[in-house]
Every structure is written in C-alpha cells, then in structure tokens.
N, C-alpha and C. Protein backbone atom coordinates (compact mmCIF):
# COMPACT_ATOMS: atom_id res chain seq x y z
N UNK A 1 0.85 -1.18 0.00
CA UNK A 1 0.00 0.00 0.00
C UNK A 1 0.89 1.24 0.00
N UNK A 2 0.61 2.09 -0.82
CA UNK A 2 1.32 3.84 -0.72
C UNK A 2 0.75 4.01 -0.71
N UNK A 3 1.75 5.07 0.62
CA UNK A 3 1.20 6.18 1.32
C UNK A 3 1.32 7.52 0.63
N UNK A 4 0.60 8.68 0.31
CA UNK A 4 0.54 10.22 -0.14
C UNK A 4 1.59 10.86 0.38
N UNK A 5 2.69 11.16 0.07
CA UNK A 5 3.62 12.39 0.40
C UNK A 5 3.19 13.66 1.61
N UNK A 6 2.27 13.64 1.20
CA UNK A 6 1.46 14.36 2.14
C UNK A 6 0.65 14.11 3.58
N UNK A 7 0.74 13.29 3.45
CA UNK A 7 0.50 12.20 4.34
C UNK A 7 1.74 11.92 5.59
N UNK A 8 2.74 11.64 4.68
CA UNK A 8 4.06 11.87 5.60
C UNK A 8 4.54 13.33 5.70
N UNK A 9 4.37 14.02 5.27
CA UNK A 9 4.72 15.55 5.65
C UNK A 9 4.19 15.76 6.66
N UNK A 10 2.95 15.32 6.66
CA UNK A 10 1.68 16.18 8.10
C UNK A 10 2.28 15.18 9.21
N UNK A 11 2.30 14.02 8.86
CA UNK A 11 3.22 13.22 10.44
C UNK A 11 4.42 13.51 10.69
N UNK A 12 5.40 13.81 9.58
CA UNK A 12 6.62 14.51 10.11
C UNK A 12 6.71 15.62 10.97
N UNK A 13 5.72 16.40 10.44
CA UNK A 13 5.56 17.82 11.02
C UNK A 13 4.67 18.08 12.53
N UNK A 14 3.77 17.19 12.39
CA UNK A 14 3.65 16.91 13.92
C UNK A 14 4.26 15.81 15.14
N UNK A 15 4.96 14.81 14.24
CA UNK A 15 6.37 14.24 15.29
C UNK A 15 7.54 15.69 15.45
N UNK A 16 7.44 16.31 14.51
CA UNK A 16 8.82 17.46 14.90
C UNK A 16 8.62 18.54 16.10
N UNK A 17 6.90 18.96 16.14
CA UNK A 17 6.30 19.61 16.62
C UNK A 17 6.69 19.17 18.18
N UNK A 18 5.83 17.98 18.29
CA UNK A 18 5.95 17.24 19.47
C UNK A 18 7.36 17.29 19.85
N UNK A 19 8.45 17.11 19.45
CA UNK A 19 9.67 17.14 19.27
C UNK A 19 10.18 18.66 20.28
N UNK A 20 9.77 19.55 19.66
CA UNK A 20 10.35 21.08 20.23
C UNK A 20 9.60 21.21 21.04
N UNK A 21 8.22 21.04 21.93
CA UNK A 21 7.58 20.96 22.84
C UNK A 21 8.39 20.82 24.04
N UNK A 22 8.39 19.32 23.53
CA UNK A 22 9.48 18.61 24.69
C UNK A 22 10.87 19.73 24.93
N UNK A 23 11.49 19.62 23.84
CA UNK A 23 12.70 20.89 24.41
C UNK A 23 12.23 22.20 24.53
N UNK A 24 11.24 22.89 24.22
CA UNK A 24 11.03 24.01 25.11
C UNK A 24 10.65 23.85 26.43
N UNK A 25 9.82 23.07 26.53
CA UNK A 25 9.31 22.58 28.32
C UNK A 25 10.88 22.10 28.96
N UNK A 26 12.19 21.25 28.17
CA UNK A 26 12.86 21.14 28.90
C UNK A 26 13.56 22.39 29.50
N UNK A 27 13.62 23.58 28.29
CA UNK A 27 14.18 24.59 29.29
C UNK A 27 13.87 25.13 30.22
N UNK A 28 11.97 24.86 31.12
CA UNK A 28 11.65 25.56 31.53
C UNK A 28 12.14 24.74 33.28
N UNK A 29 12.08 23.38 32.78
CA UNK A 29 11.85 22.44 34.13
C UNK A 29 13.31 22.19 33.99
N UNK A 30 14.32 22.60 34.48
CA UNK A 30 15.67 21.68 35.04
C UNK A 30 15.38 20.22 35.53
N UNK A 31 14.77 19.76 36.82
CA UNK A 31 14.67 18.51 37.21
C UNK A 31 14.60 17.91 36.06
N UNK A 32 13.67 18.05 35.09
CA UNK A 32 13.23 16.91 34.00
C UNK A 32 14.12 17.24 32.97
N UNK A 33 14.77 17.64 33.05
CA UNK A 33 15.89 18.66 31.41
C UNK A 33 15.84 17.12 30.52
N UNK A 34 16.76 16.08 31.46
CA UNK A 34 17.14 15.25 30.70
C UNK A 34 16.41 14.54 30.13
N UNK A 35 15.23 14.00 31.08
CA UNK A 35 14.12 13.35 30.35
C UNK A 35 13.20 13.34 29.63
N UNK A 36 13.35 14.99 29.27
CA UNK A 36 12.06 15.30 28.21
C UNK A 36 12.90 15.80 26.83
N UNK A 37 14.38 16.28 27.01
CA UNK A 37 15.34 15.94 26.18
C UNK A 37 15.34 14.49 25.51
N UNK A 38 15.13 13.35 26.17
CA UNK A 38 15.00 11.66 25.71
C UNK A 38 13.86 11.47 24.70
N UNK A 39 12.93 12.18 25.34
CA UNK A 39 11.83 12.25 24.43
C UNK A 39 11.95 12.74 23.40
N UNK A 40 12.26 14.03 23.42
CA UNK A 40 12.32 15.10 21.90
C UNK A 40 13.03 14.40 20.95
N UNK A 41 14.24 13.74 21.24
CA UNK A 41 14.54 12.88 20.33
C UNK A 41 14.69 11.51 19.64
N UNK A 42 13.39 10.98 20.71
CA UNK A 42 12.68 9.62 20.20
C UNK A 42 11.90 10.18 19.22
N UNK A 43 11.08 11.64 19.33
CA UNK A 43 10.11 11.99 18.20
C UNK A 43 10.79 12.42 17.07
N UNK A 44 11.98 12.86 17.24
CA UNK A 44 12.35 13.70 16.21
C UNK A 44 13.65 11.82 15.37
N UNK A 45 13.60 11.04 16.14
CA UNK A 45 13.99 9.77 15.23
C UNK A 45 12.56 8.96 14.87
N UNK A 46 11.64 9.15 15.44
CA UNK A 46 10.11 8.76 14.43
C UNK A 46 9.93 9.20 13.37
N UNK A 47 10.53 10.72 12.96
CA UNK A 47 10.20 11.74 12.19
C UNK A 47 11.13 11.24 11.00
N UNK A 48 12.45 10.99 11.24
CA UNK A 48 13.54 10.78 10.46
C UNK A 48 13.00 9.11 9.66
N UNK A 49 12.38 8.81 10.25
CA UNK A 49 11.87 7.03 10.13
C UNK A 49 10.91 6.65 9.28
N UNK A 50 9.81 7.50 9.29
CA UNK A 50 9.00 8.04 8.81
C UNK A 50 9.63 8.60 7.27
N UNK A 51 10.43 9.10 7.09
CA UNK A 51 10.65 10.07 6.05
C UNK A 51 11.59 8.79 5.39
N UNK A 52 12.31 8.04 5.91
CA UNK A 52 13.05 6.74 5.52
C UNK A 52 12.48 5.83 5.14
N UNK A 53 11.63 5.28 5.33
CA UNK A 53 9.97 4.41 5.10
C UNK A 53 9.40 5.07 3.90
N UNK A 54 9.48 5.94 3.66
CA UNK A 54 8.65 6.70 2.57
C UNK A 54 9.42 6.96 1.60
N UNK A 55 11.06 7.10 1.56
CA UNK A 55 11.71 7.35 0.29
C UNK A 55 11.82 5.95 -0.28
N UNK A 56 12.21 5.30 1.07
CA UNK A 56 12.48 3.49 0.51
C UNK A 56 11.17 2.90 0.13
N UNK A 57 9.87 2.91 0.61
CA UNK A 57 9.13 2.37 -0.26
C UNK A 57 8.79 3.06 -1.39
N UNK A 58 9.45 4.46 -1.51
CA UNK A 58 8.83 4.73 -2.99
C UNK A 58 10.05 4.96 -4.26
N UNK A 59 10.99 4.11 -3.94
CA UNK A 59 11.92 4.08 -4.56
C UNK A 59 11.63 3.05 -5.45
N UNK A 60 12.43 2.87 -6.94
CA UNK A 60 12.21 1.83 -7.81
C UNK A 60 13.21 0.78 -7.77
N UNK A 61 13.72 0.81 -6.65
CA UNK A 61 14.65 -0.58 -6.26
C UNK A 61 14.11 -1.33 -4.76
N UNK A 62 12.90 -0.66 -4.62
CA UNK A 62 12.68 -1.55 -3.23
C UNK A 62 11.84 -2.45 -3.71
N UNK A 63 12.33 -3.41 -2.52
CA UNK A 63 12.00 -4.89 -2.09
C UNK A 63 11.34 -5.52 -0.74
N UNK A 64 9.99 -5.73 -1.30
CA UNK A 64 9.02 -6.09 0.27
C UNK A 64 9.89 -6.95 0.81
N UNK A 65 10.05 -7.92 0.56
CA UNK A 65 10.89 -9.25 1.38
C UNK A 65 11.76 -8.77 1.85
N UNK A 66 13.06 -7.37 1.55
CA UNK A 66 13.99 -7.42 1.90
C UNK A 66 13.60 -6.03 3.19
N UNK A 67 12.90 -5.61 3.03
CA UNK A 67 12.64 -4.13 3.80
C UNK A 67 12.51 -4.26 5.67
N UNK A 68 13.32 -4.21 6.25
CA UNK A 68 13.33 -3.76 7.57
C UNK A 68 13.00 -2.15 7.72
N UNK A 69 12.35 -2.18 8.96
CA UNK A 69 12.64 -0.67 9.27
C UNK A 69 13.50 -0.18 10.40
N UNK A 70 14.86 0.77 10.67
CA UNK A 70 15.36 0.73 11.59
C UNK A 70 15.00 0.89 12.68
N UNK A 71 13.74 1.76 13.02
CA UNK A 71 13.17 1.93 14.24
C UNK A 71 11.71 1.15 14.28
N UNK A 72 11.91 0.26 13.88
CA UNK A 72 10.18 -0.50 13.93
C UNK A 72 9.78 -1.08 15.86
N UNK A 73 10.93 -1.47 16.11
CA UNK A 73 10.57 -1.64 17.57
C UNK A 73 10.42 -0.08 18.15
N UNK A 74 11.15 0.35 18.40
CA UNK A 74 10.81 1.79 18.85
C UNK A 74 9.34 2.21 18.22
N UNK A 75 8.90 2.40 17.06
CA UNK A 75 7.32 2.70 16.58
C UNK A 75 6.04 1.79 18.07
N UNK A 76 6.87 0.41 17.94
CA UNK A 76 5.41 -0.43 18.34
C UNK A 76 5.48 0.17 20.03
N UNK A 77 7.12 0.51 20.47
CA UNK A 77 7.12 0.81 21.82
C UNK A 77 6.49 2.62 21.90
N UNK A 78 6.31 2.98 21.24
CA UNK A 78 5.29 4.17 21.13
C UNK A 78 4.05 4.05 20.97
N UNK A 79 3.78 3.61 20.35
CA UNK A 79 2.45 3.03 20.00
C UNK A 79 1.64 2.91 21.35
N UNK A 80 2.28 1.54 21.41
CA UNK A 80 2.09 0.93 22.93
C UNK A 80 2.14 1.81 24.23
N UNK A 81 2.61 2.89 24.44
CA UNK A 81 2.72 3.74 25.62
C UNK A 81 1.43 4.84 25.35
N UNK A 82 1.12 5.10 24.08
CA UNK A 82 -0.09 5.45 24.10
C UNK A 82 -1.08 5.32 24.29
C-alpha cells in the first residue's frame, strides 16, 4: 500500500512539533531537562523514520521481502505507551 507524500509531511511535522515541545518545556523544568530531552529525540527519530519508510518504499529498487525498518521496535514501543 502507498502512502501520499502528504500524508508523511503532516506526520513529520507533527512528530517534529511534538519534538520542540518537549525541548522548550525542557528549558523551563531543570529537574526533567534530561528526560524530556529523551523524548524530543525519540520523536524527532520517528520523524527521520517516517521520512526513511517513505523514500524506501517509494523508490524503484525496493523490495518487500527485503525491507526492515530501523526503528520498527521503537514505533510499536510508542504506540504501545499510548
């Protein structure tokens, strides 16, 4: 199944979103600096993943059988915390 370009733009752009949230709130809270720093850039490697998923399946050398995704555990462990 393909996905619309557009489609991944609007999820990039709200994983990036989510992304600077987290580091603006980290500047505000010291205690949590680090841990909402962890976050910003679990979203902002969803974002990168996302955009990797989408060049590789729409490339004319990809291969279902051969296609891993690098962060596919990380996706389901997001998923799942939601």
């Amino acid at each position: 199944m393909r996905v619309s370009g557009e489609i991944i733009l609007e999820k990039v752009r709200r994983y990036r979103a989510t992304a600077s949230l987290y580091r603006q709130t980290a500047a505000f809270r010291p205690l949590q600096k680090w841990s909402l720093l962890e976050q910003a850039e679990r979203w902002d490697r969803l974002a990168v993943a996302e955009l990797e998923d989408y060049f590789n399946f729409n490339s004319p050398d990809y291969d279902e059988e051969l296609h891993v995704t690098p962060y596919a555990n990380e996706r389901c462990e997001m998923v799942a915390a939601a």
